[in-house]
N, C-alpha and C. Protein backbone atom coordinates (compact mmCIF):
# COMPACT_ATOMS: atom_id res chain seq x y z
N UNK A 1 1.01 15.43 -3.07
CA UNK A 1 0.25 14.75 -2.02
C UNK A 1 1.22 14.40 -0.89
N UNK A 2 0.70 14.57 0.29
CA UNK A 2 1.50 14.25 1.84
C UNK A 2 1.50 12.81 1.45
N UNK A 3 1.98 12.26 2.46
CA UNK A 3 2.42 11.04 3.04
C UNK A 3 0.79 10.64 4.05
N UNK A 4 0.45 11.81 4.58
CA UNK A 4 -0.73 11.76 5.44
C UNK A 4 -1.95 11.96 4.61
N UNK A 5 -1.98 12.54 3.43
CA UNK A 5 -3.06 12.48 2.38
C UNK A 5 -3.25 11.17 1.82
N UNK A 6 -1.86 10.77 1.50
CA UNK A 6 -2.19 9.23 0.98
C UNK A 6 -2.93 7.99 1.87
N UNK A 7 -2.36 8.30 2.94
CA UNK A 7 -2.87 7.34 4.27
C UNK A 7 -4.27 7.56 4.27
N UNK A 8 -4.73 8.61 3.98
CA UNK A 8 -6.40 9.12 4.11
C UNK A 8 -6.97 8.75 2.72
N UNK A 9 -6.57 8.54 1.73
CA UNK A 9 -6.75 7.93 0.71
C UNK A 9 -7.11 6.31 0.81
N UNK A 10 -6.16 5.85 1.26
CA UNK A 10 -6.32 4.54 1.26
C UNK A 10 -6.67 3.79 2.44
N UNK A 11 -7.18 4.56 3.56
CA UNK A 11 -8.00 4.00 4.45
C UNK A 11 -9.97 4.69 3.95
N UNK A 12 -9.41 5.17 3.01
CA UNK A 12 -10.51 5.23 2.45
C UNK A 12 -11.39 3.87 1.62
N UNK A 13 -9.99 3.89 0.91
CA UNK A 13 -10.18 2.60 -0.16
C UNK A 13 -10.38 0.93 0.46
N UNK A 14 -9.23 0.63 1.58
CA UNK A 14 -9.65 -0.22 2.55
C UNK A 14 -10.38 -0.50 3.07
N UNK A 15 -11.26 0.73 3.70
CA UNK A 15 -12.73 0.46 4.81
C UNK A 15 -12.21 -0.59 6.11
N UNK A 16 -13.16 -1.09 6.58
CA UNK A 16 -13.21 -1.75 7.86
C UNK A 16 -12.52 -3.41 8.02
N UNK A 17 -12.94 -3.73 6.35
CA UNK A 17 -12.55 -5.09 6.04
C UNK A 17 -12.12 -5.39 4.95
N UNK A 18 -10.62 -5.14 4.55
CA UNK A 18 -9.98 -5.13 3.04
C UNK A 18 -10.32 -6.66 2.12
N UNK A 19 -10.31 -7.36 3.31
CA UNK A 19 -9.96 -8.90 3.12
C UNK A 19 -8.25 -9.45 2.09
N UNK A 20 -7.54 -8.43 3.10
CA UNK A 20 -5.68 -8.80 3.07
C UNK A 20 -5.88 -9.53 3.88
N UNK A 21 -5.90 -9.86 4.72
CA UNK A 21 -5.98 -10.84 5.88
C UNK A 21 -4.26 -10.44 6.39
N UNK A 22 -3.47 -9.67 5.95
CA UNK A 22 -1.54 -9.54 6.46
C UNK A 22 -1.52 -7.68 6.69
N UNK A 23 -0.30 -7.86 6.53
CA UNK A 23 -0.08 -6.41 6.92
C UNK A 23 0.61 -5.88 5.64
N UNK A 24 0.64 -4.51 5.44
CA UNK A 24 1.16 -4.10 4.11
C UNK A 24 1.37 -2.74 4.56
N UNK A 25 3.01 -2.47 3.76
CA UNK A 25 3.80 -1.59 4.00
C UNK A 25 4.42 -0.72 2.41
N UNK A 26 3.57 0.89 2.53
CA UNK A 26 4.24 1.38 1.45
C UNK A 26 5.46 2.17 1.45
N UNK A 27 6.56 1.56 1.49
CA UNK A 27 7.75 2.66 1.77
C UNK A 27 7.88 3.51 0.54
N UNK A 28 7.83 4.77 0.86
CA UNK A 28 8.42 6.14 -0.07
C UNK A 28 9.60 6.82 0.09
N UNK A 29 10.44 5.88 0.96
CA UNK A 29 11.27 6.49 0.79
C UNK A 29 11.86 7.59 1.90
N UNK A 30 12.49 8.82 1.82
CA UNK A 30 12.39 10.18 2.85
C UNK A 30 10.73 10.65 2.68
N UNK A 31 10.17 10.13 1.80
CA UNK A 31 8.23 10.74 1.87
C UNK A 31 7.52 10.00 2.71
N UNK A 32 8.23 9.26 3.79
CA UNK A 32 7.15 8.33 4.78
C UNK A 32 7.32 7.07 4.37
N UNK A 33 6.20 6.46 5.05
CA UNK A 33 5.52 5.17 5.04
C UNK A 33 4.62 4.99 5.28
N UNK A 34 3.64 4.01 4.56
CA UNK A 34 1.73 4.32 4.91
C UNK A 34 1.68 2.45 5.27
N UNK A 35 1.37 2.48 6.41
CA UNK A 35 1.11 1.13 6.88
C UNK A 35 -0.02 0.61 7.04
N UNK A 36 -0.79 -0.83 6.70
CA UNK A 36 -1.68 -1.22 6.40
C UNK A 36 -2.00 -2.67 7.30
N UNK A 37 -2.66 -2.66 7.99
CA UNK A 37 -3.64 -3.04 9.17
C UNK A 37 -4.21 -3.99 8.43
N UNK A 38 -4.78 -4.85 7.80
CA UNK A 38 -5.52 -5.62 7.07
C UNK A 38 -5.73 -7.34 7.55
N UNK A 39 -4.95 -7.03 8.72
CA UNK A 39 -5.06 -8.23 9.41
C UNK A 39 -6.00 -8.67 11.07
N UNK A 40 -6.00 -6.94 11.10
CA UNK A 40 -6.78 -6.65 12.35
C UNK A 40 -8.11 -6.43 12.08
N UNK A 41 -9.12 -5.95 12.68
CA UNK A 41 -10.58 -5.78 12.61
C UNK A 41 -11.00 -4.94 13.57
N UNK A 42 -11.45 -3.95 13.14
CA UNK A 42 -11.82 -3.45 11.67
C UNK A 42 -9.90 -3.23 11.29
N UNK A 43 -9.40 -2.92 10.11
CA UNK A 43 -8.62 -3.10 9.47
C UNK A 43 -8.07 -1.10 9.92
N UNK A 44 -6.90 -1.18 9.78
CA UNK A 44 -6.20 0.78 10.02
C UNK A 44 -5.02 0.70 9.12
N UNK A 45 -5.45 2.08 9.29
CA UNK A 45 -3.81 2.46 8.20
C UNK A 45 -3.22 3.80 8.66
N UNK A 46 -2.13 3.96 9.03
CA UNK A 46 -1.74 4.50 9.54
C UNK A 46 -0.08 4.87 9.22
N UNK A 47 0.86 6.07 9.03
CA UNK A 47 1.72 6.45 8.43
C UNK A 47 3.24 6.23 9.41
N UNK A 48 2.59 5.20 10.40
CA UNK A 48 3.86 4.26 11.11
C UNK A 48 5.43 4.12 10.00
N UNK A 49 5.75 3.44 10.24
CA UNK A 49 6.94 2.75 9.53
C UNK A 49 7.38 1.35 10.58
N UNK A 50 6.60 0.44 10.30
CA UNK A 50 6.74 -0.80 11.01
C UNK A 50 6.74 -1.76 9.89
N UNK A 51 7.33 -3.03 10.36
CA UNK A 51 7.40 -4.10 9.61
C UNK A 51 6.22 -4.79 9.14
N UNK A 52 6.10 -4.93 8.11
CA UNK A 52 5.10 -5.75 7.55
C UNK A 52 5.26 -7.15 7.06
N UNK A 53 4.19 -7.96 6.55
CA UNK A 53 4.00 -8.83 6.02
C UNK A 53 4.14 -8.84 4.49
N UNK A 54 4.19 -7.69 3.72
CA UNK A 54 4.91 -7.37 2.63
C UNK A 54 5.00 -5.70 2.24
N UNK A 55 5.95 -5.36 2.13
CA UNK A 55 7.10 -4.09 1.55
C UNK A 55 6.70 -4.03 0.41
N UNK A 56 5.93 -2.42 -0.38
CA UNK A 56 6.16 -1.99 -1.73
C UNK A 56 6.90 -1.23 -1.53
N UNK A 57 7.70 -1.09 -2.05
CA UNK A 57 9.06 0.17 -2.20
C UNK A 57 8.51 0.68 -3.53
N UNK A 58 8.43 2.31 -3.79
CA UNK A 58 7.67 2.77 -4.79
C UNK A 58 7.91 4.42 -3.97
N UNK A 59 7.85 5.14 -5.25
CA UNK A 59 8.35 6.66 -5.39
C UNK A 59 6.64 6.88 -4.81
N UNK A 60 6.61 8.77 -4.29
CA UNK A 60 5.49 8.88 -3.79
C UNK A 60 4.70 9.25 -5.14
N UNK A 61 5.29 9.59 -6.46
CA UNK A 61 4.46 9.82 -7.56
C UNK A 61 3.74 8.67 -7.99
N UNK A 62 4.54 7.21 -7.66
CA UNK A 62 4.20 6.31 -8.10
C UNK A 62 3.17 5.81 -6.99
N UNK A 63 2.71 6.05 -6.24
CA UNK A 63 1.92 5.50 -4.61
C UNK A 63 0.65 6.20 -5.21
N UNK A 64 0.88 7.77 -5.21
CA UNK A 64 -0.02 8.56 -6.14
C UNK A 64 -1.08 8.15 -6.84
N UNK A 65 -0.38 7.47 -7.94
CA UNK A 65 -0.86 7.03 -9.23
C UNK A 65 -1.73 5.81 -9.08
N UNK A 66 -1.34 4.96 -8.10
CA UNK A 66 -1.69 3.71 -7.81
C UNK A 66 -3.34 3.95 -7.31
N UNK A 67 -3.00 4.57 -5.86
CA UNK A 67 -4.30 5.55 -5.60
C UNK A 67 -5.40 6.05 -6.46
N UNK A 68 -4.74 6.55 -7.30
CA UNK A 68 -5.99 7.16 -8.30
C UNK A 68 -6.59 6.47 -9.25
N UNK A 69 -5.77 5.33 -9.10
CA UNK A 69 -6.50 4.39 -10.45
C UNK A 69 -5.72 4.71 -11.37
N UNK A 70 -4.60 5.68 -11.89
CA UNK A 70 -4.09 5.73 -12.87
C UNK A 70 -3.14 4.98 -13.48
N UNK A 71 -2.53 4.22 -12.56
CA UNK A 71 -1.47 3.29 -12.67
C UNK A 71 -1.84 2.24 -12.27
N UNK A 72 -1.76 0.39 -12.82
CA UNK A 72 -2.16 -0.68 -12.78
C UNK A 72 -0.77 -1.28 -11.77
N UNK A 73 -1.31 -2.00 -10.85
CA UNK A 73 -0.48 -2.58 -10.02
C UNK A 73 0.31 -3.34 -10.60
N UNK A 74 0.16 -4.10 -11.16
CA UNK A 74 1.28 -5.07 -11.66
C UNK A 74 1.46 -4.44 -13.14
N UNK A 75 1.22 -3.87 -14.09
CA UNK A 75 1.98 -3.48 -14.96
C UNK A 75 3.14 -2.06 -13.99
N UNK A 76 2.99 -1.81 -12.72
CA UNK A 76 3.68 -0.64 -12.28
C UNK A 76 5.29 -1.70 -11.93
N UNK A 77 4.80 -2.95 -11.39
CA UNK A 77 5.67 -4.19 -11.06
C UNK A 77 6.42 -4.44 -12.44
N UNK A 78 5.69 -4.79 -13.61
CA UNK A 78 6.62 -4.91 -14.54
C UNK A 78 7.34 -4.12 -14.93
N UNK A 79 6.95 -2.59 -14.72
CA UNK A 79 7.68 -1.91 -15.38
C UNK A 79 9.00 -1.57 -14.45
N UNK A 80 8.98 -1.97 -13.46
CA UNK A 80 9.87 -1.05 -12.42
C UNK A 80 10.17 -0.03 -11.42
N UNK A 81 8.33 0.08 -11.63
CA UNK A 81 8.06 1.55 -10.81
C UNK A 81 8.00 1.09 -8.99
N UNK A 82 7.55 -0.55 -9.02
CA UNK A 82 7.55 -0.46 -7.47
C UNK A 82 8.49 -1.83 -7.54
N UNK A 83 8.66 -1.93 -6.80
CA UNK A 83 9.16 -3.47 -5.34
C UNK A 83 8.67 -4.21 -4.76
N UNK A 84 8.63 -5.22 -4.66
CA UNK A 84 7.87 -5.76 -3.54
C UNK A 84 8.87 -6.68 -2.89
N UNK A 85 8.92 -6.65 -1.24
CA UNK A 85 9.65 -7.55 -0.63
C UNK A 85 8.71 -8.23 0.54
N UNK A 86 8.82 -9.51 0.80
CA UNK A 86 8.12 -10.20 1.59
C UNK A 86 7.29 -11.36 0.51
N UNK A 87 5.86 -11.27 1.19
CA UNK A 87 4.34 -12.12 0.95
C UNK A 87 4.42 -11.79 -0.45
N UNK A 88 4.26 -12.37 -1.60
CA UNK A 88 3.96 -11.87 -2.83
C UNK A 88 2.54 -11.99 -3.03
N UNK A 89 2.14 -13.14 -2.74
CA UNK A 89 0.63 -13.15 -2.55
C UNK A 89 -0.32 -12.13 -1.95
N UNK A 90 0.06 -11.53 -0.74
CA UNK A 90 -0.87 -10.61 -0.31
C UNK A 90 -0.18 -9.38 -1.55
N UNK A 91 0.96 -9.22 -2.19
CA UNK A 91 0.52 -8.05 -2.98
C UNK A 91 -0.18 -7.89 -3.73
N UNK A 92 -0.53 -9.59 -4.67
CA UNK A 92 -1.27 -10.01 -5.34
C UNK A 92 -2.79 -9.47 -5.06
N UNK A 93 -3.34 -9.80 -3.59
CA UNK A 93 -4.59 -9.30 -2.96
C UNK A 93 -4.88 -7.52 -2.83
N UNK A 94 -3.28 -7.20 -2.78
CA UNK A 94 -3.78 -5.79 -2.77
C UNK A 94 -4.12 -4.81 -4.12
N UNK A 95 -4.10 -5.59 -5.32
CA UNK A 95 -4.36 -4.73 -6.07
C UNK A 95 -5.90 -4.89 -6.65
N UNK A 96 -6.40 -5.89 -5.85
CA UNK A 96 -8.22 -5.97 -5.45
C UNK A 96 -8.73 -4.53 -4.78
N UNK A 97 -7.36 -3.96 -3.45
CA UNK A 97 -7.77 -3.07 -2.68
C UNK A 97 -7.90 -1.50 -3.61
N UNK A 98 -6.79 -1.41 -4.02
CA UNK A 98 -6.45 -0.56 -4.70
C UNK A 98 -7.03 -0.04 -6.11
């Protein structure tokens, strides 16, 4: 999966009104960055690389997985598969989105 497939993925999953109320940033690394609007209205996502209100650092297999439902957000946190830097709370909210 692109970097631009995922972005289309999860402005899928987002819609118009996530209710993040912040901004959210998936860094992959050299595979992009899928940036998350969730504070604006209607809400965008877009494969920027700008600062957010909280940073997942996470492999693109692991962004993947998240996406599909195959992988649980916070057991991906316990295990090591992602990062989070910033808001911990809104990551908390994003795995409502996801």
């Amino acid at each position: 999966m692109s970097i631009e497939a995922a972005a289309e993925a999860i402005r899928a999953k987002v819609g118009d009104n996530s209710g993040l109320g912040a901004t959210v940033k998936f860094d992959c690394g050299a595979d992009g960055a899928v940036f998350i609007d969730g504070a604006s209205s209607p809400n965008s996502v877009s494969t920027e690389n700008k600062d957010a209100d909280c940073t997942v650092t996470c492999s693109m297999e692991t962004l993947e997985a998240l996406i599909a439902g195959d992988l649980d957000p916070t057991a991906a946190f316990m295990q090591g598969k992602i990062k989070v830097g910033g808001d911990m709370g809104v990551a908390m909210r994003l795995s409502s989105v996801l």
